[in-house]
Protein backbone atom coordinates (compact mmCIF):
# COMPACT_ATOMS: atom_id res chain seq x y z
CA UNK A 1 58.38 -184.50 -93.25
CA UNK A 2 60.04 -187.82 -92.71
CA UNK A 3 57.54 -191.24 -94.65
CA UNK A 4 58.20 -193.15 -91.94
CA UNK A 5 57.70 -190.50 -88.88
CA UNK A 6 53.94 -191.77 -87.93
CA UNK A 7 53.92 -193.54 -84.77
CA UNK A 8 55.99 -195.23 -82.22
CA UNK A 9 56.55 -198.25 -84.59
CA UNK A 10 57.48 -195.74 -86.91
CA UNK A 11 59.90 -198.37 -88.67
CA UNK A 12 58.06 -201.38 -88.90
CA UNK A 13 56.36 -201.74 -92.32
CA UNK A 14 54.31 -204.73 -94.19
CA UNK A 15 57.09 -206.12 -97.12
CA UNK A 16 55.58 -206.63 -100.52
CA UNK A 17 57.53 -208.77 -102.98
CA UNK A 18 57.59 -207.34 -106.46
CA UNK A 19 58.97 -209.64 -109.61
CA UNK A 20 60.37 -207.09 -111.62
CA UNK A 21 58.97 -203.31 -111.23
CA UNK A 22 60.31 -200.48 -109.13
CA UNK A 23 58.15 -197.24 -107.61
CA UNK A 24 60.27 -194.62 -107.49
CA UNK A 25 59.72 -192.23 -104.93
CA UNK A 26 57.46 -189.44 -106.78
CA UNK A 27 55.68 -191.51 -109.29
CA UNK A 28 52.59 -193.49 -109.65
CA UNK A 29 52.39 -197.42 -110.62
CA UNK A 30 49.15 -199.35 -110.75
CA UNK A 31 50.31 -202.99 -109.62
CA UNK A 32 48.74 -206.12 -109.72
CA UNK A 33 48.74 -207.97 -106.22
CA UNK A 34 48.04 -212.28 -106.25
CA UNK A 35 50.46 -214.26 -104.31
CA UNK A 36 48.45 -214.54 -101.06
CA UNK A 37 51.15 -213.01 -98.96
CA UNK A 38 51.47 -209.98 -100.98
CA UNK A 39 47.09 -209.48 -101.02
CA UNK A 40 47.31 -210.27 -97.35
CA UNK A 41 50.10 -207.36 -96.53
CA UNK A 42 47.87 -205.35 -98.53
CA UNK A 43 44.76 -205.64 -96.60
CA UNK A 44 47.05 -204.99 -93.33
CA UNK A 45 48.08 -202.22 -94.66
CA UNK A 46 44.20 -200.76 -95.41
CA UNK A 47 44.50 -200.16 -91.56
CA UNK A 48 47.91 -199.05 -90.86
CA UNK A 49 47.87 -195.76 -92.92
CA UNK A 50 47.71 -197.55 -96.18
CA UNK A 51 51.51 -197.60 -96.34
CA UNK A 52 53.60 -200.80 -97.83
CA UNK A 53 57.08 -201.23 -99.01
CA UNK A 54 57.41 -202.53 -102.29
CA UNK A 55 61.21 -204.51 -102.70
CA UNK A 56 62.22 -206.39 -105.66
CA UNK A 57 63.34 -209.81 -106.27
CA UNK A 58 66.52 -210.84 -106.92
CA UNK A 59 65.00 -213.12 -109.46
CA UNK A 60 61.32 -212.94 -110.79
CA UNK A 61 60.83 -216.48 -111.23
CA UNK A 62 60.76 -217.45 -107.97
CA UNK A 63 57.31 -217.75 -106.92
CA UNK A 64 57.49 -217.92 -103.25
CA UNK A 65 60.39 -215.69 -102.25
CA UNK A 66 61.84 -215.65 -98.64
CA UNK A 67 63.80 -212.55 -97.45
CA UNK A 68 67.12 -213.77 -98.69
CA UNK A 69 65.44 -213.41 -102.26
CA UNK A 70 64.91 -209.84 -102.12
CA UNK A 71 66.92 -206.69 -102.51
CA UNK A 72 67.63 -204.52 -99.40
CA UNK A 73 66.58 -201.53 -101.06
CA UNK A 74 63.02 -200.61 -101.50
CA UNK A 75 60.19 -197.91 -101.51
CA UNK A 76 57.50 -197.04 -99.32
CA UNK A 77 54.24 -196.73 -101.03
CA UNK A 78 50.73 -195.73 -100.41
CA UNK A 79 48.35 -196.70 -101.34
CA UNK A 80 45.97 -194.47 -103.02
CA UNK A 81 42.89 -197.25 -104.60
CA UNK A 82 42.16 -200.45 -104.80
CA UNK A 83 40.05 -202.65 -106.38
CA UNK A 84 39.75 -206.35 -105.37
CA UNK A 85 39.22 -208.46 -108.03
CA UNK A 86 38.83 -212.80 -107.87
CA UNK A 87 41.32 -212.99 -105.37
CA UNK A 88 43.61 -210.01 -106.66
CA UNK A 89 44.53 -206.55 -106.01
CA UNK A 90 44.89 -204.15 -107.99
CA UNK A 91 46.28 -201.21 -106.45
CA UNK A 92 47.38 -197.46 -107.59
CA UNK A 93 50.52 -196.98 -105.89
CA UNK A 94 52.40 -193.70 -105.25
CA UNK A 95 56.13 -194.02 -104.42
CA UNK A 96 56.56 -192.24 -100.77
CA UNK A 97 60.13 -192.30 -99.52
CA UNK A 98 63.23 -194.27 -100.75
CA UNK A 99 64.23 -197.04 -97.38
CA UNK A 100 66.54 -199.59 -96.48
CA UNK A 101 65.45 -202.50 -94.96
CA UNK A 102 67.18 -203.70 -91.78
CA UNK A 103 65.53 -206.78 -89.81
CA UNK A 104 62.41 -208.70 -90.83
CA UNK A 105 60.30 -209.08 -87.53
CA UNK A 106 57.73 -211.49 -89.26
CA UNK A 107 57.23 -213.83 -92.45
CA UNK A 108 53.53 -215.27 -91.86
CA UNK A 109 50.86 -214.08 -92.36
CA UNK A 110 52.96 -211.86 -94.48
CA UNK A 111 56.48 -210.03 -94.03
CA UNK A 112 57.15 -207.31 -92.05
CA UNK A 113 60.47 -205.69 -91.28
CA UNK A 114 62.15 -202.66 -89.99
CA UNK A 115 62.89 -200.29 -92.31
CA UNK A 116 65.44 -196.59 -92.39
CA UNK A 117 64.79 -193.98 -94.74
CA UNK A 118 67.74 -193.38 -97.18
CA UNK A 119 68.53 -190.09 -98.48
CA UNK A 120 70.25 -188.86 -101.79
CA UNK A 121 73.01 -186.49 -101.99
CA UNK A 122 71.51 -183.74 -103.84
CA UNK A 123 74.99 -181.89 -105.63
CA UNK A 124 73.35 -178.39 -106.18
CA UNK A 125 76.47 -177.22 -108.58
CA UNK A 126 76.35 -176.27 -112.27
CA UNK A 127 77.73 -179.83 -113.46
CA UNK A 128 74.35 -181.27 -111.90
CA UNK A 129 72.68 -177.80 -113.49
CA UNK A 130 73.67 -179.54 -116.89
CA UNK A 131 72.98 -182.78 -116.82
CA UNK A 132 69.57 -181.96 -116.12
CA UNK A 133 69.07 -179.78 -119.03
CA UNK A 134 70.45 -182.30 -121.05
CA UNK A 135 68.48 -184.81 -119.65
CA UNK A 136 65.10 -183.06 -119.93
CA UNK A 137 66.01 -181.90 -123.64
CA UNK A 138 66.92 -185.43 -124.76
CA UNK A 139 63.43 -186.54 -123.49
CA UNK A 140 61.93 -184.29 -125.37
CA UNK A 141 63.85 -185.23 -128.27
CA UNK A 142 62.76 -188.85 -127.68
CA UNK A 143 59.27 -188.48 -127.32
CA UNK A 144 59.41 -186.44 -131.01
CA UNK A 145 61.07 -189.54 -132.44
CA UNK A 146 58.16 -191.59 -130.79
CA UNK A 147 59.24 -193.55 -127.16
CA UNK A 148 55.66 -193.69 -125.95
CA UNK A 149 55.16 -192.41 -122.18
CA UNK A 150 52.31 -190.98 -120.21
CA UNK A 151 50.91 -187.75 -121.04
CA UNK A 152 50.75 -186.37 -117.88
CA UNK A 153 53.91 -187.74 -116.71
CA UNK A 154 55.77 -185.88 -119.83
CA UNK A 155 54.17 -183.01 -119.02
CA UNK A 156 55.09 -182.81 -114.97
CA UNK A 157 59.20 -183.49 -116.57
CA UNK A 158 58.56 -180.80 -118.37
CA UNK A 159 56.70 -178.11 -115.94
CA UNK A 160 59.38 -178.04 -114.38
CA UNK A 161 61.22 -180.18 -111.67
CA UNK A 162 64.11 -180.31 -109.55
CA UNK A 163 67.19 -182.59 -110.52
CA UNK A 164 65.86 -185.30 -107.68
CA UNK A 165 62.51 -185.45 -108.82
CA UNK A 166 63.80 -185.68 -112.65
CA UNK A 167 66.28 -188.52 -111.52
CA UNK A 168 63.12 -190.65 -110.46
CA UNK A 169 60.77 -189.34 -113.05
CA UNK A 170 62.88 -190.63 -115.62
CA UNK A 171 63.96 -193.76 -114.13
CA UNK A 172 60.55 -194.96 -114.06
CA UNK A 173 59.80 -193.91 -117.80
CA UNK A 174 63.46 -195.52 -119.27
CA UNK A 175 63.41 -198.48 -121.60
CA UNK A 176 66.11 -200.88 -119.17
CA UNK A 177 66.25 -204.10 -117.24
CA UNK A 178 64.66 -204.34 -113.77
CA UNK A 179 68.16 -204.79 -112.28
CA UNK A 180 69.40 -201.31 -113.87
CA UNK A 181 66.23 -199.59 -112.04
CA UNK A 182 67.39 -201.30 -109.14
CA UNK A 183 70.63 -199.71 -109.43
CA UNK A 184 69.21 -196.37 -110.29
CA UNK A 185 67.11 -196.51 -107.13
CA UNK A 186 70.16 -197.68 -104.81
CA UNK A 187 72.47 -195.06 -106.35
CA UNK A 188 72.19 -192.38 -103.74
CA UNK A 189 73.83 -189.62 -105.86
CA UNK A 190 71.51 -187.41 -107.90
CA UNK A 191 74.34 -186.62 -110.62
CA UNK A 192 75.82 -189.85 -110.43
CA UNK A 193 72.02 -191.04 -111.61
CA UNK A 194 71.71 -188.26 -113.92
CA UNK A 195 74.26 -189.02 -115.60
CA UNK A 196 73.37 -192.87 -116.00
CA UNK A 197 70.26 -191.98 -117.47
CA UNK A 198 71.92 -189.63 -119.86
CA UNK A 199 73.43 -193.13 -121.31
CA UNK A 200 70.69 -194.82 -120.86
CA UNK A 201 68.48 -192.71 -122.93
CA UNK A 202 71.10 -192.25 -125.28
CA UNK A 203 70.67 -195.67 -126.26
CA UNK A 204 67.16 -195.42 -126.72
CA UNK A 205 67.44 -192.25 -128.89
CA UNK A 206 69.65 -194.42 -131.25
CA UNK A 207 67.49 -197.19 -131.80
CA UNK A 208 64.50 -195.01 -132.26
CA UNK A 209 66.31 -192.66 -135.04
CA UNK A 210 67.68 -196.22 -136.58
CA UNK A 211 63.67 -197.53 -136.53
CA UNK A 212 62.37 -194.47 -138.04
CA UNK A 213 65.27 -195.05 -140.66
CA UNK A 214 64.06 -198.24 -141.42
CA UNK A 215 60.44 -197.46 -141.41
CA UNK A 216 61.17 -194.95 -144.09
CA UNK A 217 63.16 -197.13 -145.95
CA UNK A 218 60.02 -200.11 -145.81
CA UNK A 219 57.69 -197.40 -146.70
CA UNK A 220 59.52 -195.87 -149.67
CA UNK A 221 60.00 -199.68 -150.73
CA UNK A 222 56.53 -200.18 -150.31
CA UNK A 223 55.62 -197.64 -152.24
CA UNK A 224 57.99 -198.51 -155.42
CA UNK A 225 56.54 -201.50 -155.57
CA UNK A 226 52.95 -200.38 -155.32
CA UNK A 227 53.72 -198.15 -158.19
CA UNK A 228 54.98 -200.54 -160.27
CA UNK A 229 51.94 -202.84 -159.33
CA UNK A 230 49.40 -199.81 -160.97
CA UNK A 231 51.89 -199.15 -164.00
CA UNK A 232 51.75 -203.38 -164.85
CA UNK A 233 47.71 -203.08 -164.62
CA UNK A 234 48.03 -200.51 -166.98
CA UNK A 235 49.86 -201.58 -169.58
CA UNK A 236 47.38 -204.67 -169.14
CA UNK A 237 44.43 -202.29 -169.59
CA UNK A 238 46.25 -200.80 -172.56
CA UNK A 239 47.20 -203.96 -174.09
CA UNK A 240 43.94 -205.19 -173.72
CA UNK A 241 42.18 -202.27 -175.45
CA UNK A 242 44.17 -201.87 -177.69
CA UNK A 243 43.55 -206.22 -178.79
């Protein structure tokens, strides 16, 4: 069933401004809520089926942003707890439905806009079949080599998923900018994103064999030298001993 098919306002949703993170539909984010407009649209949202959508800004520095400074593409989320803290939120977030947003209806006391679902094109041929056992196997071959992810995120990849859910899964595990999980959210074809993340973890595969190269290179270093340290206190001993 449709996120947004809840009421006659079905489309109208509290905006939350985020500085640099994405919730991808299908995963879980805990986020930290302070700007006043952002806690407010929060606490609004407590009593309209605990349902935001999260949009990122163009540019994180910008403290106060105004519609203009966000991206058109967001997510709805839902919130699933809370915890209100000195004037913050922090929040457990589960990504709901991937939207566009179309008009903002209101900016004070926080924003709210009308919002369209957007759909992906899911290609169910064997290219897409491919990529995603590529993809899955090269995660799997990255986690071996030590890119640090959530247990229990690793393990729903690898229970088995269907290409969309993988293309989200793994965008909100990859080691990229915010503006290239922007682009992964906006693209709306699943092998198109597939096979972006194929290159994108590529990447990280090829640092992480070159750090484990030159962690085994420091180590074997470090342990010439700390050889030669206890061979020198030896001969000291010995020369010592011996007068």
């Amino acid at each position: 069933m449709s996120a947004l098919a809840n009421s006659p306002t079905e489309s109208l949703f509290p905006i939350v401004p985020i500085r640099d993170g994405i919730v991808f539909p299908g995963t879980e984010m805990i986020l930290t809520f302070g700007r006043q407009r952002s806690v407010s649209a929060i606490e609004a949202a407590q009593s309209l089926g605990k349902k935001v959508v999260l949009v990122m800004q163009r540019n994180s520095n910008i403290n106060d942003p105004t519609p203009s400074d966000l991206f058109q593409i967001g997510t709805v989320g839902e919130i699933i707890q809370m915890m209100k803290n000195e004037g913050e939120i922090n929040a457990l977030v589960r990504g709901i439905a991937k939207v566009e947003i179309g008009s903002y209806e209101s900016v004070e006391p926080f924003f709210v806009a009308r919002v369209s679902e957007v759909g992906d094109v899911v290609e169910n041929d064997t290219e897409t079949q491919a990529l995603f056992n590529h993809l899955t196997n090269e995660l799997r071959r990255a986690v071996k080599l030590g890119k640090t992810m959530d247990f229990l995120t690793f393990m729903n990849i690898m229970s088995g998923v269907t290409p969309l859910v993988l293309s989200y899964q793994i965008a909100s595990v990859l080691d990229i900018k915010p503006t290239e999980r922007q682009e992964l959210l906006e693209e709306r074809s699943v092998k198109a994103r597939l096979e972006k993340e194929i290159n994108y973890i590529a990447k990280e595969i090829k640092i992480l064999e070159l750090e484990k190269k030159i962690a085994v290179k420091t180590q074997e270093k470090f342990d010439k030298n700390m050889r030669e340290q206890v061979l020198r206190e030896r001969m000291k001993t010995i020369e010592k001993e011996l007068g």
